[in-house]
Protein backbone atom coordinates (compact mmCIF):
# COMPACT_ATOMS: atom_id res chain seq x y z
CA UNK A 1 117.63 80.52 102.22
CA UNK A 2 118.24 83.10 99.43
CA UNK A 3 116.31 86.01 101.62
CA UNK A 4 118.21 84.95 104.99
CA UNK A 5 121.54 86.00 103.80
CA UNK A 6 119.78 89.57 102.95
CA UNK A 7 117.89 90.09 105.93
CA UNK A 8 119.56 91.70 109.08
CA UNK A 9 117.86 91.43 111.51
CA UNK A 10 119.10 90.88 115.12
CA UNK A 11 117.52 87.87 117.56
CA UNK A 12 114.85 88.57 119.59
CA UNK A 13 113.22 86.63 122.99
CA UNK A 14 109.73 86.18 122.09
CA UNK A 15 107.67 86.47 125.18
CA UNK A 16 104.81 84.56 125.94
CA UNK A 17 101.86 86.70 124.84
CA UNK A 18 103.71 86.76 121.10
CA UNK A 19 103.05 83.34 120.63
CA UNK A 20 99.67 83.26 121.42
CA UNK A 21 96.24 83.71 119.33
CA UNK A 22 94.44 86.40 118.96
CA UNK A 23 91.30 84.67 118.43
CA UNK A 24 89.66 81.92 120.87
CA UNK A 25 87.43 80.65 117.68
CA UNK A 26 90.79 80.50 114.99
CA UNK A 27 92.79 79.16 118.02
CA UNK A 28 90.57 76.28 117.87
CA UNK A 29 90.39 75.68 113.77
CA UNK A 30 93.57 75.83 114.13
CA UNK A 31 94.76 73.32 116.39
CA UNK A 32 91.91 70.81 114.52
CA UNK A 33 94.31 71.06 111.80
CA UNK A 34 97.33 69.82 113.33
CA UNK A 35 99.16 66.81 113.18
CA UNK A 36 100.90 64.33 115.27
CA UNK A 37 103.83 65.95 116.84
CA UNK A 38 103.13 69.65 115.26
CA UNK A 39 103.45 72.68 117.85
CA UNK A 40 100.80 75.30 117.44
CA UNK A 41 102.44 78.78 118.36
CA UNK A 42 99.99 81.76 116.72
CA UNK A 43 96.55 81.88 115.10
CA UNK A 44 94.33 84.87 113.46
CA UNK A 45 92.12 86.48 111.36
CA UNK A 46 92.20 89.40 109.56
CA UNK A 47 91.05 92.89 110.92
CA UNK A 48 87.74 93.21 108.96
CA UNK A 49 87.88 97.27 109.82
CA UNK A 50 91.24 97.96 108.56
CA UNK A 51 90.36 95.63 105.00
CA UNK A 52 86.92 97.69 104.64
CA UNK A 53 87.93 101.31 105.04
CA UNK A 54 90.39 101.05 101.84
CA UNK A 55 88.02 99.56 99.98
CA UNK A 56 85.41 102.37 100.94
CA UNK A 57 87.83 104.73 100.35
CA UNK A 58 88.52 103.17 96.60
CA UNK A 59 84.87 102.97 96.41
CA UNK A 60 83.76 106.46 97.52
CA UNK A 61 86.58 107.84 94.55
CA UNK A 62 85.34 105.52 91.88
CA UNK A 63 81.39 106.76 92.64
CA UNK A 64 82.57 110.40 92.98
CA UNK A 65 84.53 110.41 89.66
CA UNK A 66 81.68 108.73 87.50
CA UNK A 67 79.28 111.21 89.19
CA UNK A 68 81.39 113.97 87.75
CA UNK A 69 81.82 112.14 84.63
CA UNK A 70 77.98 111.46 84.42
CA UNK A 71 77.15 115.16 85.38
CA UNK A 72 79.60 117.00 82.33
CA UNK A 73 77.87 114.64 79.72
CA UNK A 74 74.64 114.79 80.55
CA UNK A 75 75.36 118.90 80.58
CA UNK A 76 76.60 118.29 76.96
CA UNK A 77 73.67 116.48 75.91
CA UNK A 78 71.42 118.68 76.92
CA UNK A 79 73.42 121.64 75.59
CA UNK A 80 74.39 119.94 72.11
CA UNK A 81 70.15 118.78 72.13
CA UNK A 82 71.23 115.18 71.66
CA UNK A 83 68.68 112.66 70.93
CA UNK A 84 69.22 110.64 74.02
CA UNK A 85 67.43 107.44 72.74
CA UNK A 86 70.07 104.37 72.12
CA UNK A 87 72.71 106.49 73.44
CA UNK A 88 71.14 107.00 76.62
CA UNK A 89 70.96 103.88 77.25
CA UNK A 90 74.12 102.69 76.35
CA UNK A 91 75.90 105.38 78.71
CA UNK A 92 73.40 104.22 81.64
CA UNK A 93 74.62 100.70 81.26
CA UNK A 94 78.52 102.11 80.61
CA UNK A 95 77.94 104.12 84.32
CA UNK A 96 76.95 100.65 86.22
CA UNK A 97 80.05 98.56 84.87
CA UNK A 98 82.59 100.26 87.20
CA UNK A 99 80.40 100.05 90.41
CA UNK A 100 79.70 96.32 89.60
CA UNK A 101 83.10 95.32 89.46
CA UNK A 102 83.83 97.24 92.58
CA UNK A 103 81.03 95.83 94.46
CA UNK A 104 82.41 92.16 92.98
CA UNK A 105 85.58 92.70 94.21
CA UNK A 106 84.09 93.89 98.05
CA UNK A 107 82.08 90.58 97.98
CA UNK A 108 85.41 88.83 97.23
CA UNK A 109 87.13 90.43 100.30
CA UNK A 110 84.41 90.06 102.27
CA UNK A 111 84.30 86.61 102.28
CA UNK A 112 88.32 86.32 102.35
CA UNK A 113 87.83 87.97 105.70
CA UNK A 114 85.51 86.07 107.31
CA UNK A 115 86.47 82.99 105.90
CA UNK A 116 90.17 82.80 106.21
CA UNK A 117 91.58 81.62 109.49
CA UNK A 118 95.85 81.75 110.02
CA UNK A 119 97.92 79.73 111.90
CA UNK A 120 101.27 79.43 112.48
CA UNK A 121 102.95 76.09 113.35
CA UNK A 122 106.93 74.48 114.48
CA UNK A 123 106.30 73.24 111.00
CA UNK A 124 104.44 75.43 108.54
CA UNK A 125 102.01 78.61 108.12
CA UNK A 126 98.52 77.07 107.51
CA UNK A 127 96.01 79.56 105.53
CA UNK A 128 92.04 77.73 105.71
CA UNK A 129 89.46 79.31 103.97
CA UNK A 130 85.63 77.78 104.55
CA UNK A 131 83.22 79.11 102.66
CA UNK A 132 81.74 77.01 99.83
CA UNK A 133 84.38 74.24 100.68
CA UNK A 134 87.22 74.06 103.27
CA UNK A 135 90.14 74.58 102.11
CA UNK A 136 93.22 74.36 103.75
CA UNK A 137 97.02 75.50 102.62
CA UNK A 138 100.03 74.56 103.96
CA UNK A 139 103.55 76.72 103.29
CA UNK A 140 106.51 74.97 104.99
CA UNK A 141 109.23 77.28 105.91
CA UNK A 142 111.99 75.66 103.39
CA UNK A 143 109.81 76.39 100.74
CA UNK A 144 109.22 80.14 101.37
CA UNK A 145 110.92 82.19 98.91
CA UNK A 146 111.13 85.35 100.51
CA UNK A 147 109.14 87.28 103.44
CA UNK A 148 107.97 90.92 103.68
CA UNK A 149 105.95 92.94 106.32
CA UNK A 150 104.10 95.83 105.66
CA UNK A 151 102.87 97.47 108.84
CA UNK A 152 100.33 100.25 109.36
CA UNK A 153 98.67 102.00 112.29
CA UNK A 154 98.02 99.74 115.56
CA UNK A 155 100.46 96.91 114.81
CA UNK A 156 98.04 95.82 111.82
CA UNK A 157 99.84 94.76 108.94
CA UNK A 158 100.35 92.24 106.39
CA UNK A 159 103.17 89.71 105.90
CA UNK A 160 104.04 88.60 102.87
CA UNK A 161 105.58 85.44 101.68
CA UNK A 162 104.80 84.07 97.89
CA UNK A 163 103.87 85.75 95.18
CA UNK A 164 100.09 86.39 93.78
CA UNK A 165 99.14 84.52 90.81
CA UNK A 166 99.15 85.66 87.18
CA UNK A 167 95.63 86.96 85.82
CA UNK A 168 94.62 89.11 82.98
CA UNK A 169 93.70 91.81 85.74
CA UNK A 170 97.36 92.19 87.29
CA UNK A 171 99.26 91.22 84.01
CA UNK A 172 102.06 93.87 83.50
CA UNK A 173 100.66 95.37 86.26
CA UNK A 174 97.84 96.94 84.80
CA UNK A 175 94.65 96.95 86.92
CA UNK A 176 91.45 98.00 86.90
CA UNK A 177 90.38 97.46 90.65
CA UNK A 178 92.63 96.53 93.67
CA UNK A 179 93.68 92.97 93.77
CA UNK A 180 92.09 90.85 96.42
CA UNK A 181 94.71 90.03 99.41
CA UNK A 182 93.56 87.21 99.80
CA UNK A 183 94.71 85.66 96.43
CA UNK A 184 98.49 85.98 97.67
CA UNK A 185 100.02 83.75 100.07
CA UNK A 186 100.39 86.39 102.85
CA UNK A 187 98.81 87.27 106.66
CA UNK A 188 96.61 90.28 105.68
CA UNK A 189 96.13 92.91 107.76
CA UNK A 190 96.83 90.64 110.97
CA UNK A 191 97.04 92.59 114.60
CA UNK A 192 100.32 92.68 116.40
CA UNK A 193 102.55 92.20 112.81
CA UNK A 194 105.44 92.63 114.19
CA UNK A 195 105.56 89.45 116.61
CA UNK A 196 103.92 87.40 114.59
CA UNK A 197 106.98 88.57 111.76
CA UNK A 198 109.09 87.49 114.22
CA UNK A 199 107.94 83.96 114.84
CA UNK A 200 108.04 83.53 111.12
CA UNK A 201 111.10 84.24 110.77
CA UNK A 202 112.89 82.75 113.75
CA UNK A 203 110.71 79.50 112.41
CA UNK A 204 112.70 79.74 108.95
CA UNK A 205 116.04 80.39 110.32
CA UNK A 206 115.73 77.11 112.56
CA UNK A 207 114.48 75.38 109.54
CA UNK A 208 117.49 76.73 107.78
CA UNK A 209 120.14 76.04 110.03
CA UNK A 210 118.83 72.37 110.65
CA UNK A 211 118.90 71.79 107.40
CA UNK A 212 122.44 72.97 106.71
CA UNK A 213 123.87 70.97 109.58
CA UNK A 214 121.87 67.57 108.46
């Protein structure tokens, strides 16, 4: 309720088309999931292009900056006549680290995408993910602590609504690689953000009000 108070934000008629999915196959993993007097109003998945060309773009300044890196010390080596020996290979394996962890975190991202179904419910937001084991969470509105929408080109955009979990790799904020989206409880890079927003929010203010009148 804390956020509600904060937001203003005027009512809006959702029409028809906001409420539906934008996916025929989550649509259906989706409803599978519902129960017994649950209304299904929006499912999705996220858009694998948008997701792919920042993490190119990270990747493509990561290679070029250890290429550069790589370049000036093999130039000093060769100038300073270094015996390249054990300390070849040592900088060989140092050079690899950074494009394995970026290639680790791709994988990761690659299977949040086409993995992770959304749906959106009278009740709750469901996030399922399905690859080694089906998993399925459930975030009912009077439990949300807050809800943010960042929104890029096209209408894609991610809604947030929980915070990500505490690691050593975004402790105090200090990281070494971008953090996987799909470790937060959030809609990531979802088409049409700004309906689907909407019916989030109009789903927590009903919750909200009920509440307060029961």
């Amino acid at each position: 309720m804390g956020f509600l108070e904060e937001q203003e934000k005027s009512s809006k008629q959702f029409s028809s088309n906001a409420l539906m999915s934008n996916s025929d196959n989550s649509s259906c993993v989706i409803q599978s999931e519902l129960k017994k007097g649950e209304t299904f109003l929006w499912s999705g998945k996220a858009n694998s292009k948008n997701i792919f060309s920042k993490f190119t773009l990270t990747i493509c300044f990561v290679f070029i900056s250890f290429i550069i890196f790589e370049f000036f010390t093999f130039r000093m080596i060769i100038n300073q006549r270094l015996n390249f020996g054990m300390f070849g290979i040592f900088f060989m394996i140092f050079s690899l680290i950074p494009f394995i962890v970026i290639i680790g975190a791709y994988m990761n991202v690659r299977r949040g995408v086409f993995n992770t179904v959304y749906g959106i419910t009278d009740k709750r937001i469901i996030i399922l993910r399905n690859s080694k084991r089906r998993q399925v969470k459930s975030y009912i509105y009077n439990n949300i602590p807050f809800l943010e929408k960042n929104v890029g080109e096209y209408g894609i955009g991610t809604i947030k609504f929980g915070n990500e979990p505490v690691t050593l790799a975004n402790l105090n904020n200090r990281t070494l690689i971008p953090n996987n989206p799909f470790n937060t409880p959030s809609l990531v890079e979802i088409s049409n953000v700004e309906q689907v927003y909407d019916i989030i929010y109009s789903q927590i203010k009903q919750h909200t009000v009920d509440n307060s009148s029961s």
